[in-house]
N, C-alpha and C. Protein backbone atom coordinates (compact mmCIF):
# COMPACT_ATOMS: atom_id res chain seq x y z
N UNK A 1 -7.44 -4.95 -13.19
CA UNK A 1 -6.52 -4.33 -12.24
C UNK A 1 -5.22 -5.13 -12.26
N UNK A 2 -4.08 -4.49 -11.99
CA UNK A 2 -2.72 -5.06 -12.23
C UNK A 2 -2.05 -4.22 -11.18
N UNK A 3 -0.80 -5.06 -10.86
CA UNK A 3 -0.01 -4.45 -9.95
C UNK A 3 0.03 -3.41 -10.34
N UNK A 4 0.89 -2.83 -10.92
CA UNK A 4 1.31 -1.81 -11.71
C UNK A 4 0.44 -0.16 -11.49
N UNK A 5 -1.30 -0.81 -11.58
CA UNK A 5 -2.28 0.68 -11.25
C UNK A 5 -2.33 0.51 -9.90
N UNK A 6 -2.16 -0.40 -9.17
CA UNK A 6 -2.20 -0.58 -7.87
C UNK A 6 -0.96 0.76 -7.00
N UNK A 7 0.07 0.31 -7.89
CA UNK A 7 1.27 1.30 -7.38
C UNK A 7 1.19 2.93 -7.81
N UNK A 8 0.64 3.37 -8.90
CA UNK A 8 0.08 4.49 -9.30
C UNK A 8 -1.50 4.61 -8.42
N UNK A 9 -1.99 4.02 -8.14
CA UNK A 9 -2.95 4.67 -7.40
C UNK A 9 -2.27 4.82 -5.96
N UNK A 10 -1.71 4.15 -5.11
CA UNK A 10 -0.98 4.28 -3.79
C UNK A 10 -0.31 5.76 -3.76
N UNK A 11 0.71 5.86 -4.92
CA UNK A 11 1.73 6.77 -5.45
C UNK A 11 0.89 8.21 -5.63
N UNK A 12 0.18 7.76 -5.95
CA UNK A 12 -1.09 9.52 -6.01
C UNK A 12 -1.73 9.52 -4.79
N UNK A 13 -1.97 8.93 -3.97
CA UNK A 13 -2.36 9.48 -3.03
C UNK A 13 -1.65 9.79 -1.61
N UNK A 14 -0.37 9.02 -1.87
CA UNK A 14 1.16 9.03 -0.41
C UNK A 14 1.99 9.75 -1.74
N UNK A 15 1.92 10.93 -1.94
CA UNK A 15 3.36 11.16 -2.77
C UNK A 15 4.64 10.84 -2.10
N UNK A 16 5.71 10.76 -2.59
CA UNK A 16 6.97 10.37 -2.02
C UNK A 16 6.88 8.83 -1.62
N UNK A 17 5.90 8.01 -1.60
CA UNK A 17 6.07 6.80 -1.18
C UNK A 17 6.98 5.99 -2.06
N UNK A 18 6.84 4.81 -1.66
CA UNK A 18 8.05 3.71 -2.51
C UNK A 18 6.84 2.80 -2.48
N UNK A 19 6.31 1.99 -3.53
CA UNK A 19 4.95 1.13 -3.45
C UNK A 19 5.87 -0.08 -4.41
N UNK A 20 5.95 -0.90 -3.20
CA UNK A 20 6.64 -2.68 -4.17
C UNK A 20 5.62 -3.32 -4.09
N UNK A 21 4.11 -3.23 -5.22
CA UNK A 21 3.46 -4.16 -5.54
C UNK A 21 3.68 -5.62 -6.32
N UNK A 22 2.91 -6.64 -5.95
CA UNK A 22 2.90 -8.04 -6.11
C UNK A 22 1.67 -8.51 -6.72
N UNK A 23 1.15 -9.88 -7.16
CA UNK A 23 0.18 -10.31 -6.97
C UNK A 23 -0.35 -9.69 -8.69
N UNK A 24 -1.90 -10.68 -8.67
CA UNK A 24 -2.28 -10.79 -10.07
C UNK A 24 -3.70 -10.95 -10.08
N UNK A 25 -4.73 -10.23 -11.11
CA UNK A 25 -6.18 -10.98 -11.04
C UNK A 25 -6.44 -9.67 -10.01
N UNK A 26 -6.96 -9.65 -8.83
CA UNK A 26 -7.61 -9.63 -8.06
C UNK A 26 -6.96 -9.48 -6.72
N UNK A 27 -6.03 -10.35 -6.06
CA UNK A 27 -5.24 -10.95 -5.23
C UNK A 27 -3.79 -10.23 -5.32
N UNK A 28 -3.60 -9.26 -4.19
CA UNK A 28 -1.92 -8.60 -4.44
C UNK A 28 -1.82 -8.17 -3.06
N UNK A 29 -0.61 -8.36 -2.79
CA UNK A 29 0.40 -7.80 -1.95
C UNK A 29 0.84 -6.80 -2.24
N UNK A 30 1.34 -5.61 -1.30
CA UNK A 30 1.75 -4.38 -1.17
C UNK A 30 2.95 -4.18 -0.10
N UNK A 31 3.87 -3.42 -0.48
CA UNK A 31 4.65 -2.92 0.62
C UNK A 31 4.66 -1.37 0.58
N UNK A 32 4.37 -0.43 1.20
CA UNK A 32 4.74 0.77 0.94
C UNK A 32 5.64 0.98 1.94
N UNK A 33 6.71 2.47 1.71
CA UNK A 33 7.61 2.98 2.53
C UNK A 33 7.20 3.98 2.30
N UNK A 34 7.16 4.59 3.34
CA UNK A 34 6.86 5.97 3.86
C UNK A 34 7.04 7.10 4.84
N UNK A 35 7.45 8.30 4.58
CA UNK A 35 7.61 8.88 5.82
C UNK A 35 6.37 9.72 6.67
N UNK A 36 5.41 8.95 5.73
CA UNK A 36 3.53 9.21 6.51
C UNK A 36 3.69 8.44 7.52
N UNK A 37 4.33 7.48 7.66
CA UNK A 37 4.38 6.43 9.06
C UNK A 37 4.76 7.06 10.04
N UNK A 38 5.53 7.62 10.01
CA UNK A 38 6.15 7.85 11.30
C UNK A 38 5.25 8.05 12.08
N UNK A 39 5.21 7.21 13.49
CA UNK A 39 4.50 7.99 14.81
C UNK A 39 3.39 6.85 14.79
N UNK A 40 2.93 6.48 13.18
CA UNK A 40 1.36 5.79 13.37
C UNK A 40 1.21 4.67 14.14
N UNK A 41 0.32 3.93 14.40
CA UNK A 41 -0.05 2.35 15.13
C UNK A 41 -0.17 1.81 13.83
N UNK A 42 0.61 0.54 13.55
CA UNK A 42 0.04 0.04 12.57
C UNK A 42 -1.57 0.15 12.21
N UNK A 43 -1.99 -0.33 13.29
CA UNK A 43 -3.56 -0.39 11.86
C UNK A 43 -3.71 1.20 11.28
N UNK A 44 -3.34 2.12 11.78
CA UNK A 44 -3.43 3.71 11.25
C UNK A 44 -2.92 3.62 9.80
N UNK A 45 -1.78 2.39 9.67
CA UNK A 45 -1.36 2.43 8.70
C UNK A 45 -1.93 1.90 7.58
N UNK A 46 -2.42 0.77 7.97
CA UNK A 46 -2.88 -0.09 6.87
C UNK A 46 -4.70 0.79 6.70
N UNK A 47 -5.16 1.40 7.87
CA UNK A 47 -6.07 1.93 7.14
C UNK A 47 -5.81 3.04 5.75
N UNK A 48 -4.87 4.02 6.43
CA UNK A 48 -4.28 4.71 5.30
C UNK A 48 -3.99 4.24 4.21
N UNK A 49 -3.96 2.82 3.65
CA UNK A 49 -3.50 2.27 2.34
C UNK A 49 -5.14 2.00 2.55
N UNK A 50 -5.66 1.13 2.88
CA UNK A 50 -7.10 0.75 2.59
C UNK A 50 -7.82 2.05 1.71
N UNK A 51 -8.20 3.38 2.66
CA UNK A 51 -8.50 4.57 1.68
C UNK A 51 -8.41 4.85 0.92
N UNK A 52 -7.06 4.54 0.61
CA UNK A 52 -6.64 4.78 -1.05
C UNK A 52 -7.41 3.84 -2.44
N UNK A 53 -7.24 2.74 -1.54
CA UNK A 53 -7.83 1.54 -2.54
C UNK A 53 -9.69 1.46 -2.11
N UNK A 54 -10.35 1.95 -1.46
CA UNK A 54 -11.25 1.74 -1.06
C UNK A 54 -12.68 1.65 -2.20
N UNK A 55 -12.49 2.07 -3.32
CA UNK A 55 -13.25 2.11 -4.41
C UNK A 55 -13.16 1.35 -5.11
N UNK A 56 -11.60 0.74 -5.32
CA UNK A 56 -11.45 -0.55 -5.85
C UNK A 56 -11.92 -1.59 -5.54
N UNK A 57 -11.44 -1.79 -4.20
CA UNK A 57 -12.62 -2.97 -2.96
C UNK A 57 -13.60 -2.94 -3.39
N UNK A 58 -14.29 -1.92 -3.44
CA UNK A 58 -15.97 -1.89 -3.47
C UNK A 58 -16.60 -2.44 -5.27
N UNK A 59 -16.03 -2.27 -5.89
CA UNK A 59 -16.15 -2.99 -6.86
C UNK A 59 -15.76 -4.16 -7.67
N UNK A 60 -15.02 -5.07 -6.84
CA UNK A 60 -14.50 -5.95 -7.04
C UNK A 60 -12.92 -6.08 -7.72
N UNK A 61 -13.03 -4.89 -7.70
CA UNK A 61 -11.41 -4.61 -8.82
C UNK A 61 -10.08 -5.70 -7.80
N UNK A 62 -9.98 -5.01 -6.61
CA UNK A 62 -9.36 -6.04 -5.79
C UNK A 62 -10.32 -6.99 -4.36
N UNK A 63 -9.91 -7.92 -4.47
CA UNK A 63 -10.50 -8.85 -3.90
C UNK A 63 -9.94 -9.30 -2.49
N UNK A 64 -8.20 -9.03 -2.44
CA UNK A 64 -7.91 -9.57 -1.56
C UNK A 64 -6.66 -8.47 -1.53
N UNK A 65 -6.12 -8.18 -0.12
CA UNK A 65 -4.74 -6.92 -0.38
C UNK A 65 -3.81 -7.40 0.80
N UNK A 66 -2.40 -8.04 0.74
CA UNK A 66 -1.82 -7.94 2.33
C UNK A 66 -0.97 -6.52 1.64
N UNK A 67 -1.12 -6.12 3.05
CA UNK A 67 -0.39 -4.74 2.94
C UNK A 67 0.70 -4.94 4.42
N UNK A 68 2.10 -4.45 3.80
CA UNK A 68 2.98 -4.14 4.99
C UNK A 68 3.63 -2.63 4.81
N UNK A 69 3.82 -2.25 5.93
CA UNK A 69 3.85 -0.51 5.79
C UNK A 69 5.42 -0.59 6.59
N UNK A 70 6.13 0.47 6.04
CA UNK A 70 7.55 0.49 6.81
C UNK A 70 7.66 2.33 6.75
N UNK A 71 8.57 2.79 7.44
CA UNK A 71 8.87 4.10 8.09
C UNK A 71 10.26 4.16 6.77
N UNK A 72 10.95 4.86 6.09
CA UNK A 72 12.14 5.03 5.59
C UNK A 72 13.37 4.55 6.35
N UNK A 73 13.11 4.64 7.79
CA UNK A 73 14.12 3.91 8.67
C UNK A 73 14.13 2.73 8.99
N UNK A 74 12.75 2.53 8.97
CA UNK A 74 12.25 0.94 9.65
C UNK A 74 13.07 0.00 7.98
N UNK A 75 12.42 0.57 6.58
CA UNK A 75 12.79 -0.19 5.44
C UNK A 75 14.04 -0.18 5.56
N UNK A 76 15.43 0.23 5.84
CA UNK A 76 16.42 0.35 5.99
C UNK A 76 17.46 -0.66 6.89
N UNK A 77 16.21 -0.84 8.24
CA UNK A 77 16.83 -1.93 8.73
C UNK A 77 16.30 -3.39 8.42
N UNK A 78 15.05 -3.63 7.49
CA UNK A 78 14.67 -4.54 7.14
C UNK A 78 15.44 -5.01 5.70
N UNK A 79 16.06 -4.04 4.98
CA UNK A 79 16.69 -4.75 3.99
C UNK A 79 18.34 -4.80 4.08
């Protein structure tokens, strides 16, 4: 597993997202932007990325995930 399928698997399942994957092995960081956020509680959010990856987890593919989730507006005032 590599960043890279990490962001194609996110990307197929949030179309329209923006996925700035990190990290190597096992061990990666995630940012997605999205306009699926809007409205959610964070953890709504980060479960929504968990789902996606949830088969991966289960087989060891990833081991470890920080995930941060932003709104198209929220990423806007963060960069």
């Amino acid at each position: 597993m590599d960043a890279q399928q990490i962001k194609q698997i996110i990307e197929s399942h949030l179309p329209g997202s923006e996925v700035l994957p990190s990290g190597e092995g096992c061990n990666f960081n995630v940012t997605v932007v999205s306009e699926v956020f809007s409205g959610m509680l964070p953890v709504k959010k980060q479960q929504l990325i968990y789902d996606c990856l949830t088969e991966y987890i289960a087989d060891g593919s990833i081991h470890a995930i920080g995930i941060k989730t932003y709104t198209p507006q929220q990423w806007e005032q963060k960069v």
